[in-house]
Protein backbone atom coordinates (compact mmCIF):
# COMPACT_ATOMS: atom_id res chain seq x y z
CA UNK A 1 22.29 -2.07 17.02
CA UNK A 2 18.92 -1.36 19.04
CA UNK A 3 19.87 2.27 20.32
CA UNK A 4 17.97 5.32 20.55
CA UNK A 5 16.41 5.98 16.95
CA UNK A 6 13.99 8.73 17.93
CA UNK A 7 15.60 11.33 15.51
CA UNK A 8 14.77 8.83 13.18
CA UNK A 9 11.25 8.74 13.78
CA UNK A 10 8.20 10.22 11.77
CA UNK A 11 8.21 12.85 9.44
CA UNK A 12 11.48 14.38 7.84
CA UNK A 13 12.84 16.38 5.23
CA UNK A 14 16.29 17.18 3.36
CA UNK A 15 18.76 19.65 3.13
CA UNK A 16 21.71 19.32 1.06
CA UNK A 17 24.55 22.23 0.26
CA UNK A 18 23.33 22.96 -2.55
CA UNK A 19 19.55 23.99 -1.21
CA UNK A 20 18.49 27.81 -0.91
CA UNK A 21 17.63 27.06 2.49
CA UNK A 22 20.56 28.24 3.42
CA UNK A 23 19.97 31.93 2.75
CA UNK A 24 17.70 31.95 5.83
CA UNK A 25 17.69 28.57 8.23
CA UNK A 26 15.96 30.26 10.64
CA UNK A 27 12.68 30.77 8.41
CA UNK A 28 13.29 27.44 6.43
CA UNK A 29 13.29 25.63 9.99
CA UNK A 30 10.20 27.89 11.03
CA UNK A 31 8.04 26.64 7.98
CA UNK A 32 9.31 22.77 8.66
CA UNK A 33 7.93 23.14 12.13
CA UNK A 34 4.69 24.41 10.35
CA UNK A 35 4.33 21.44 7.94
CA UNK A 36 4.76 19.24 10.60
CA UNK A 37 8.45 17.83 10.09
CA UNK A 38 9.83 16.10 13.03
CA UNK A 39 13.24 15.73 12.14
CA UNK A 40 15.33 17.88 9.99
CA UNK A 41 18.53 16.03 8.00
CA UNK A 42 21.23 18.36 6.85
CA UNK A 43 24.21 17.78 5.18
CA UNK A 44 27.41 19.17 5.89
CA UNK A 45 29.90 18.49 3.76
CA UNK A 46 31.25 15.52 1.47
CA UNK A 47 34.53 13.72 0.23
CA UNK A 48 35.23 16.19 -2.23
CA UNK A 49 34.80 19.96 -0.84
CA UNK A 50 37.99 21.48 1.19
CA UNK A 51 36.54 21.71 4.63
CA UNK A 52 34.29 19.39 7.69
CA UNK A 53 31.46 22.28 6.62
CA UNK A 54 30.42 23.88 3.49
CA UNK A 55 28.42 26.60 5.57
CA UNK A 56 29.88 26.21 9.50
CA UNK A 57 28.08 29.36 10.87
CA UNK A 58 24.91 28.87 8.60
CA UNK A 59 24.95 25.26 10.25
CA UNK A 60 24.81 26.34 13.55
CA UNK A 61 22.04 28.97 12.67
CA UNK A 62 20.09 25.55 11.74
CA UNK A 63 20.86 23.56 14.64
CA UNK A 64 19.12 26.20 16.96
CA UNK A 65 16.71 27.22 15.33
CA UNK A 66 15.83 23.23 15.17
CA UNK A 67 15.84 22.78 18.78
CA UNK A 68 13.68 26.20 19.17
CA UNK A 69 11.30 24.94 17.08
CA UNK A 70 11.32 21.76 18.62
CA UNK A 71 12.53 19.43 15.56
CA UNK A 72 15.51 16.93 15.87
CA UNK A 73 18.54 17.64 13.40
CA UNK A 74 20.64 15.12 11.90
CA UNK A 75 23.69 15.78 10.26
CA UNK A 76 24.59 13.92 7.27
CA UNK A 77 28.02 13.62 5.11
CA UNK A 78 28.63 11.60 2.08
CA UNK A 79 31.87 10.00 2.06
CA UNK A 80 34.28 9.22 -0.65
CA UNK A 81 36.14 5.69 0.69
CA UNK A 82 39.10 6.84 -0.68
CA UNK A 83 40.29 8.72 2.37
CA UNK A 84 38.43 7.10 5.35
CA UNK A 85 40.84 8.76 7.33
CA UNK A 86 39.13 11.93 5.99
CA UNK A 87 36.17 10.64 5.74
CA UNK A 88 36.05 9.55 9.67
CA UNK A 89 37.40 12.98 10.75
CA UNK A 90 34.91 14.97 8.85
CA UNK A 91 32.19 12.87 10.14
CA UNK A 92 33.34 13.02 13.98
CA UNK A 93 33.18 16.90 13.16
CA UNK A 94 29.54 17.25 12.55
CA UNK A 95 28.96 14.53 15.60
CA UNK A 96 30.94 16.67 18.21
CA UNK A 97 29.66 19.96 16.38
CA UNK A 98 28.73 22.58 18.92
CA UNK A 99 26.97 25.58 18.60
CA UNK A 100 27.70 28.55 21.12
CA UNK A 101 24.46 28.33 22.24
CA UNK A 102 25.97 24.50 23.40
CA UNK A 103 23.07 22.53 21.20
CA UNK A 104 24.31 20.05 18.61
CA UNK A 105 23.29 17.48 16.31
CA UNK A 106 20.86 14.49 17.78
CA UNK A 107 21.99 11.96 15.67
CA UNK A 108 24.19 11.08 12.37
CA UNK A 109 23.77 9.85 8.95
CA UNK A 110 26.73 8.44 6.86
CA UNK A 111 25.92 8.39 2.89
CA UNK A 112 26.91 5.33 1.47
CA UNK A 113 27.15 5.76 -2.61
CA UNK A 114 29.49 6.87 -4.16
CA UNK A 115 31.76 4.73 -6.54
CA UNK A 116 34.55 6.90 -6.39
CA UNK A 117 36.22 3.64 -5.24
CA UNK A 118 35.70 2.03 -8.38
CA UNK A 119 36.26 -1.44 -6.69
CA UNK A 120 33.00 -2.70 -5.09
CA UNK A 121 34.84 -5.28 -2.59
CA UNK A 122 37.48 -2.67 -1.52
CA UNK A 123 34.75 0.01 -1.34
CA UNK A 124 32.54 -2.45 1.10
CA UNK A 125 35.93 -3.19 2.85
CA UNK A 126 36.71 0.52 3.82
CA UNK A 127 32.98 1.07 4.25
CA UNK A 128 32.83 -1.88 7.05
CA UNK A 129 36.55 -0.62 8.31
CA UNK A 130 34.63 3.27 8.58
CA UNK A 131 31.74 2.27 10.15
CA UNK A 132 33.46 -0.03 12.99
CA UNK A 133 35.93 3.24 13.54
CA UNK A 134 32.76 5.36 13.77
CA UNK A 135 30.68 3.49 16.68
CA UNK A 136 33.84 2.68 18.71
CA UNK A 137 34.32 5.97 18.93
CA UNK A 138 30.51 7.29 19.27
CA UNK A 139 29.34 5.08 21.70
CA UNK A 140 25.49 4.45 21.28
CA UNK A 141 24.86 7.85 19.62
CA UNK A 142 22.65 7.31 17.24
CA UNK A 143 24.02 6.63 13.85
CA UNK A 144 21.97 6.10 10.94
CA UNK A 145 22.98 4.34 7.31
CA UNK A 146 21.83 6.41 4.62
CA UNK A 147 21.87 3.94 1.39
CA UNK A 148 21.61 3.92 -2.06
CA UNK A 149 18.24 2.21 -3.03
CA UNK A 150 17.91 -1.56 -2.60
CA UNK A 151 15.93 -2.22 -5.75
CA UNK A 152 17.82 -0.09 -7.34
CA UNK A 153 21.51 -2.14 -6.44
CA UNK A 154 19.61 -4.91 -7.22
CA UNK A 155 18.77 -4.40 -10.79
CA UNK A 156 22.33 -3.02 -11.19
CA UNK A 157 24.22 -5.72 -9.92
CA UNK A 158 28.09 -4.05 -11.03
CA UNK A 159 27.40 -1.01 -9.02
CA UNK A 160 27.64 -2.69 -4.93
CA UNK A 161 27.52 -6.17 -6.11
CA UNK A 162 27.21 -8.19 -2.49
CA UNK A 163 26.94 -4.94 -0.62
CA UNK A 164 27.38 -5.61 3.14
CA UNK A 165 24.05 -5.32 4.57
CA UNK A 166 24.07 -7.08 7.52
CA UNK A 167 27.78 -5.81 8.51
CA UNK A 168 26.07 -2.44 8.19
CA UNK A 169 23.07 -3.56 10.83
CA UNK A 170 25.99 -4.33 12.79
CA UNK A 171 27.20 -1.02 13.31
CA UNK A 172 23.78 1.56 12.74
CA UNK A 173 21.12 2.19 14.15
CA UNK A 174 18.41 2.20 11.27
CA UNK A 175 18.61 2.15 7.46
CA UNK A 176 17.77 5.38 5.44
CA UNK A 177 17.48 3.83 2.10
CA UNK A 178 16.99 6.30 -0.88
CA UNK A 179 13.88 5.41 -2.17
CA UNK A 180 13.61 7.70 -5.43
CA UNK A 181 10.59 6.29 -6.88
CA UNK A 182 9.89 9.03 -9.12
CA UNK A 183 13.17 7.99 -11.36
CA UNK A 184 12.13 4.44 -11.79
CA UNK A 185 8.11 3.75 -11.91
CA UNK A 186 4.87 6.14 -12.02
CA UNK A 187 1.18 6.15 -10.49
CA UNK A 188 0.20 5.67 -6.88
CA UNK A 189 0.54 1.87 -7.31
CA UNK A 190 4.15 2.49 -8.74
CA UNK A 191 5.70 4.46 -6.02
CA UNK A 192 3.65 1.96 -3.56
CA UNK A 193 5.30 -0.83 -5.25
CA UNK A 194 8.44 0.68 -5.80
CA UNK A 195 8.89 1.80 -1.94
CA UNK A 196 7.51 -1.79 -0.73
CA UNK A 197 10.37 -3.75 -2.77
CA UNK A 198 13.29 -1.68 -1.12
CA UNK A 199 11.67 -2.24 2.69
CA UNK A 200 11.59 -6.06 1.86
CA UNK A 201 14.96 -6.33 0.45
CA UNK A 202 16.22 -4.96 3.26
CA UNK A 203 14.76 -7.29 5.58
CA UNK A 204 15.69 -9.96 3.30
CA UNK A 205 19.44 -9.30 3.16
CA UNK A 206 19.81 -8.39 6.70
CA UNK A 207 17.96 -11.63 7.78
CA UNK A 208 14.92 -10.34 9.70
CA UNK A 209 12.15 -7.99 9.65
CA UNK A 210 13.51 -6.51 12.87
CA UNK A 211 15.37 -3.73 11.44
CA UNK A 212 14.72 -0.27 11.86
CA UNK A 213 13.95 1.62 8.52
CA UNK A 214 13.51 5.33 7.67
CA UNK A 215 12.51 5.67 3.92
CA UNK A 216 13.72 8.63 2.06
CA UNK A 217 11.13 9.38 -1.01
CA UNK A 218 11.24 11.22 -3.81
CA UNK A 219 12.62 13.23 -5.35
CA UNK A 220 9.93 15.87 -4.36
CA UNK A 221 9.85 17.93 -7.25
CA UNK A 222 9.15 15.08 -9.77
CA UNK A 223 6.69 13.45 -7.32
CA UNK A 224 2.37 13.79 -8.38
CA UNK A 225 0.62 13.92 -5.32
CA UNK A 226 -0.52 10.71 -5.54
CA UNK A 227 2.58 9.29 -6.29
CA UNK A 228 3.60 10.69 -2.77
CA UNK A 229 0.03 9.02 -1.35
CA UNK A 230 1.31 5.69 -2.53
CA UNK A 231 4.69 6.37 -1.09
CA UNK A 232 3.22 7.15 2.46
CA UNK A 233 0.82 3.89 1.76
CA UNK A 234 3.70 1.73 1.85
CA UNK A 235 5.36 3.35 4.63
CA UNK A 236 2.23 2.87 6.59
CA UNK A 237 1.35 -1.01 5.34
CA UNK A 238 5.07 -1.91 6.66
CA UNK A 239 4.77 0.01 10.20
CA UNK A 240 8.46 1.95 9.07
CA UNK A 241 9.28 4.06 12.13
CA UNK A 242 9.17 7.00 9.38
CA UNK A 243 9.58 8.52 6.22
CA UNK A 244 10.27 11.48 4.67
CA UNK A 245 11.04 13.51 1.19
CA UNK A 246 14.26 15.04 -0.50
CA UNK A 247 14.43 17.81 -0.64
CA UNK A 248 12.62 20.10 1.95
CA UNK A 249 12.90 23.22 -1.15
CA UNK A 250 11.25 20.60 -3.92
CA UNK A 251 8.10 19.59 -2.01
CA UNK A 252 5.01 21.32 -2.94
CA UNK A 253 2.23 21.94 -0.88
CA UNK A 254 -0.12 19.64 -1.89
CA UNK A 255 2.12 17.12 -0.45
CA UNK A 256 2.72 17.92 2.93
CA UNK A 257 -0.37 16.84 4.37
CA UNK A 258 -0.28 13.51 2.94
CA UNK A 259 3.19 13.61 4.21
CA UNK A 260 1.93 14.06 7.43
CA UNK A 261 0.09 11.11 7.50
CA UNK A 262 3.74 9.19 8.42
CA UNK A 263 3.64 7.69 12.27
CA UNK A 264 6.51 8.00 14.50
CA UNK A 265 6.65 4.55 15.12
CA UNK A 266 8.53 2.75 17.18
CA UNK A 267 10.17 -0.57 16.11
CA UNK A 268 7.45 -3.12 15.95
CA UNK A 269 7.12 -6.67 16.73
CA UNK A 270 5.55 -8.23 15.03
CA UNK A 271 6.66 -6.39 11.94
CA UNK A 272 3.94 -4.86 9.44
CA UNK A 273 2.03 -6.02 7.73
CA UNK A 274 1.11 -9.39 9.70
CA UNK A 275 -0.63 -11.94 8.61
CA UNK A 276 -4.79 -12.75 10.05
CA UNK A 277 -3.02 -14.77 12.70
CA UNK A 278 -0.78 -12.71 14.10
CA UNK A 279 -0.50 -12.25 18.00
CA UNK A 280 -2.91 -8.78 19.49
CA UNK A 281 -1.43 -5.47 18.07
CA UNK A 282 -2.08 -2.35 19.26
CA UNK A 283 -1.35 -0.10 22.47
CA UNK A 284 -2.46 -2.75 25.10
CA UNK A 285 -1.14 -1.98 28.42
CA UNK A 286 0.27 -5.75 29.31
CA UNK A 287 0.72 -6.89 26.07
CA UNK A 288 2.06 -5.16 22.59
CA UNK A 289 2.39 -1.32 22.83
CA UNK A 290 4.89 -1.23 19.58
CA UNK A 291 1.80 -0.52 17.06
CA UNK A 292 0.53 2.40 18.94
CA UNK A 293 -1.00 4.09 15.55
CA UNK A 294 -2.06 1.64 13.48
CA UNK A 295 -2.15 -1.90 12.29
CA UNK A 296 -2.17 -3.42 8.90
CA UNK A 297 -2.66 -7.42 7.95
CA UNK A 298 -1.93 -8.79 4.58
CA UNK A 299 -4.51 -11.42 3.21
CA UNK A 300 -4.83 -13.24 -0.28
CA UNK A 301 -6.94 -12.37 -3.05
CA UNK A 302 -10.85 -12.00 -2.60
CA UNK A 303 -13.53 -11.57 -4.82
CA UNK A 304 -16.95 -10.18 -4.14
CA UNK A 305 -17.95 -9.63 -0.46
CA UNK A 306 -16.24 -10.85 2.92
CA UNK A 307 -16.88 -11.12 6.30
CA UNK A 308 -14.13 -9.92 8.74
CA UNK A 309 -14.15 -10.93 12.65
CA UNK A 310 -12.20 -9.45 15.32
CA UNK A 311 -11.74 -8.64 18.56
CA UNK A 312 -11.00 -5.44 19.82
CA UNK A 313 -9.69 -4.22 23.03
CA UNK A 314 -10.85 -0.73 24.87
CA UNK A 315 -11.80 0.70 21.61
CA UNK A 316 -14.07 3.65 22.52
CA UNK A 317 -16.64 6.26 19.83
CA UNK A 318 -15.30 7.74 16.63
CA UNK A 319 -11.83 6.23 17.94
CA UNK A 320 -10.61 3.49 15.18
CA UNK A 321 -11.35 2.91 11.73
CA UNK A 322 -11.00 0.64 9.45
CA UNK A 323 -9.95 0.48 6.20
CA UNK A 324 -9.44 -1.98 2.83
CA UNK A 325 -6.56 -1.12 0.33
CA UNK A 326 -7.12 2.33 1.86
CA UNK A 327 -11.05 2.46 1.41
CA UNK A 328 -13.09 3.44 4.62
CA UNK A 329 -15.22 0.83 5.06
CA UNK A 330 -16.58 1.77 8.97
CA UNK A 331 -15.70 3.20 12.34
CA UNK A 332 -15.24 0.21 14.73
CA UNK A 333 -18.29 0.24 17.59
CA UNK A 334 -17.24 1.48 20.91
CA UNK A 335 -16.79 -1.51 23.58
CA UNK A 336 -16.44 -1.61 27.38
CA UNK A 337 -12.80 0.38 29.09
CA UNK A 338 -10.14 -1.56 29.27
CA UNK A 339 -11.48 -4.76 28.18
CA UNK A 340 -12.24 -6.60 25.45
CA UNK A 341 -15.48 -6.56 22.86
CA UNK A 342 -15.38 -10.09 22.31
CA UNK A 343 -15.93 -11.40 18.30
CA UNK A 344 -17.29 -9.06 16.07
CA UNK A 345 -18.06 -8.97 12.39
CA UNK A 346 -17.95 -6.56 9.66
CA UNK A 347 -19.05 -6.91 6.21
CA UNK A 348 -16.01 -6.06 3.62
CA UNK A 349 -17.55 -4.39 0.13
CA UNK A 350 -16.62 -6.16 -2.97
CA UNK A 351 -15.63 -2.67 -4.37
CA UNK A 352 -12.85 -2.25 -1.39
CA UNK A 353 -11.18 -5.94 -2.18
CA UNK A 354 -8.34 -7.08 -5.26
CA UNK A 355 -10.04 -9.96 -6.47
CA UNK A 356 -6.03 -11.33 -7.76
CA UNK A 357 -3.57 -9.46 -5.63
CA UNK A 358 -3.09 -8.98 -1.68
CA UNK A 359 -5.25 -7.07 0.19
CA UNK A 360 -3.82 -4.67 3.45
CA UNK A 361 -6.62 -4.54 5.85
CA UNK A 362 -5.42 -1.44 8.31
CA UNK A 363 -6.88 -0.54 11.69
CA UNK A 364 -6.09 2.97 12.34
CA UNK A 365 -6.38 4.69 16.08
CA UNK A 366 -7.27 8.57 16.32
CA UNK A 367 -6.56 10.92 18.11
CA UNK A 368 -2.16 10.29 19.08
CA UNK A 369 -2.16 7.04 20.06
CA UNK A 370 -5.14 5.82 23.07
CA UNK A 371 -5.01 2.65 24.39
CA UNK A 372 -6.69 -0.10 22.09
CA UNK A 373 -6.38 -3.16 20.04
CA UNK A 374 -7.42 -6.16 18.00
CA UNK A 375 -6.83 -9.64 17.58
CA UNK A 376 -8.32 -13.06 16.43
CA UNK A 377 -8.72 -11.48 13.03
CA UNK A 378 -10.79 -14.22 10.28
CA UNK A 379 -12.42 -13.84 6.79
CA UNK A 380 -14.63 -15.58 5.12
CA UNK A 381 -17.02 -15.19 2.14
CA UNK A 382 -19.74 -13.35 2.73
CA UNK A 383 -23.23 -15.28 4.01
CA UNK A 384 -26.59 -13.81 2.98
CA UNK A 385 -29.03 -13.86 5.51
């Protein structure tokens, strides 16, 4: 759609009706704020409870206390498709929800999975008739497709065989796909893998690598810290405008600050990770400013040691590093303001390189997000001299 998808940017965290946090929103949004969430998603009802919201004052509480604390809110309801008529008033009730303070929800998130519609093609058909009923009357407020995981469809073909991806693009503004790596592979390299295949598919069946992605991970509770490491790796590698964990009451504390290690991108062109020959990324006032955090390139196999060369743009001391499949290798030299270094080379360690798989090489800016860049990237095996 290309709207606003700021609510859907950086770090988040869940809330369904079945959470504790709802004993006390005020203090569960005051220790979000604390653990860095940006955005809080909370549901408010689905297909099969009596009323638009399970806890309507509680839900309120949450809303202000979000905007006190300075977090978005996003309201999310999981429809049935057996009632869109239901299913289309109860989500226009969390959308025009008010509080009496006047706040309301910044965005909204529709839940697409349930089979209660036991036939896939009608299911897609009411889903596509919903979602066309919900922008037309929304506007551009930000709506946000909250799906069942791509990899997940894909090795299941009879639950949403030919599910509707790109009539989905048509109507919301980013993809929330459900990216529950801890029910399907283990390790760091497992949840990175797992969390990578659902971003590509995505791109795949929608037909570009233009398409604004939030990835939920998970679930919390069943996720090793490095599990969650590997998770945030791929989120990073693929430039997602952000990421985040269900539920907010399952994630431990050991995982929050590599949680907060997810950027608040913006949607990026070119899309992440690019190859050596890709255009200059960065913040570069003039040129690209949609990689303001970091940028990550994708190269073949190496073995033993490599030379990298690059240019970088306005890069100043202790202000950009860079890194191998997530080894430090060096902080880049400082070069002249606003300009340009001109080529530069740095040594890769055999340790840091896959000798048989790709490599990411990432370029990550301190400090928010300064002005700087690179470009001209090349490698080449390693010359004694």
């Amino acid at each position: 759609m290309g709207g606003d998808i700021s609510s859907f940017q950086g770090m988040g965290t869940w809330v369904d009706i079945y959470d504790s946090s709802w004993s006390r929103p005020r203090d569960a949004v005051h220790t979000m704020a604390a653990r860095g969430v940006r955005t809080l998603y909370l549901e408010t009802s689905n297909f099969s409870r009596p009323s638009p919201f399970v806890y309507k004052e509680r839900t309120a509480r949450f809303i202000d206390a979000a905007h006190d604390e300075g977090l978005r809110i996003v309201a999310w309801y999981l429809p049935g498709f057996a009632d869109i008529g239901l299913d289309f008033r109860r989500s226009m009730a969390a959308i025009r929800f008010r509080t009496d303070a006047g706040e309301g929800f910044d965005a909204f998130g529709l839940d697409i999975e349930s089979p209660e519609v036991g036939d896939a093609g009608l299911r897609s058909r009411r889903l596509i008739d919903l979602s066309q009923r919900l922008r037309d009357a929304v506007g551009d407020y930000p709506l946000g497709a909250i799906i069942a995981s791509p990899r997940a469809m894909e090795r299941n073909p009879t639950y949403w065989p030919h599910f509707p991806y790109r009539y989905v693009a048509a109507f919301f503004d980013v993809f929330l796909p459900m990216t529950y790596y801890s029910w399907r592979v283990a390790g760091l390299e497992g949840a990175r893998w797992y969390t990578t295949k659902n971003i590509v598919i995505i791109r795949r069946e929608v037909g570009t690598d233009q398409v604004p992605i939030h990835v939920i991970g998970g679930i919390a509770d069943e996720s090793t810290a490095r599990e969650t490491r590997g998770f945030v790796r791929a989120v990073r590698e693929h430039g997602i405008v952000g990421g985040s964990f269900y539920s907010f009451p399952g994630t431990a504390s050991s995982e929050w600050p590599i949680l907060r290690e997810i950027r608040a991108n913006p949607m990026q062109t070119p899309a992440l990770p690019a190859p050596l020959s890709a255009p200059p990324m960065g913040n570069i006032p003039g040129s690209d400013t949609t990689h303001p955090f970091e940028v990550a390139y994708a190269t073949g196999g190496k073995d033993g040691r490599w030379d990298l060369s690059f240019d970088a743009f306005d890069v100043q001391a202790r202000e950009v590093r860079l890194l191998v499949n997530w080894e430090f290798v060096e902080t880049i030299q400082a070069g002249p303001n606003g300009g340009w270094t001109g080529a530069r080379t740095v040594t890769l360690p055999a340790s840091a390189l896959r000798g048989e798989e790709t490599n990411v090489i990432v370029f990550e800016a301190r400090g928010g997000s300064p002005e700087w860049g690179v470009r001209s990237l090349s490698i080449a095996p390693h010359r004694l001299t």
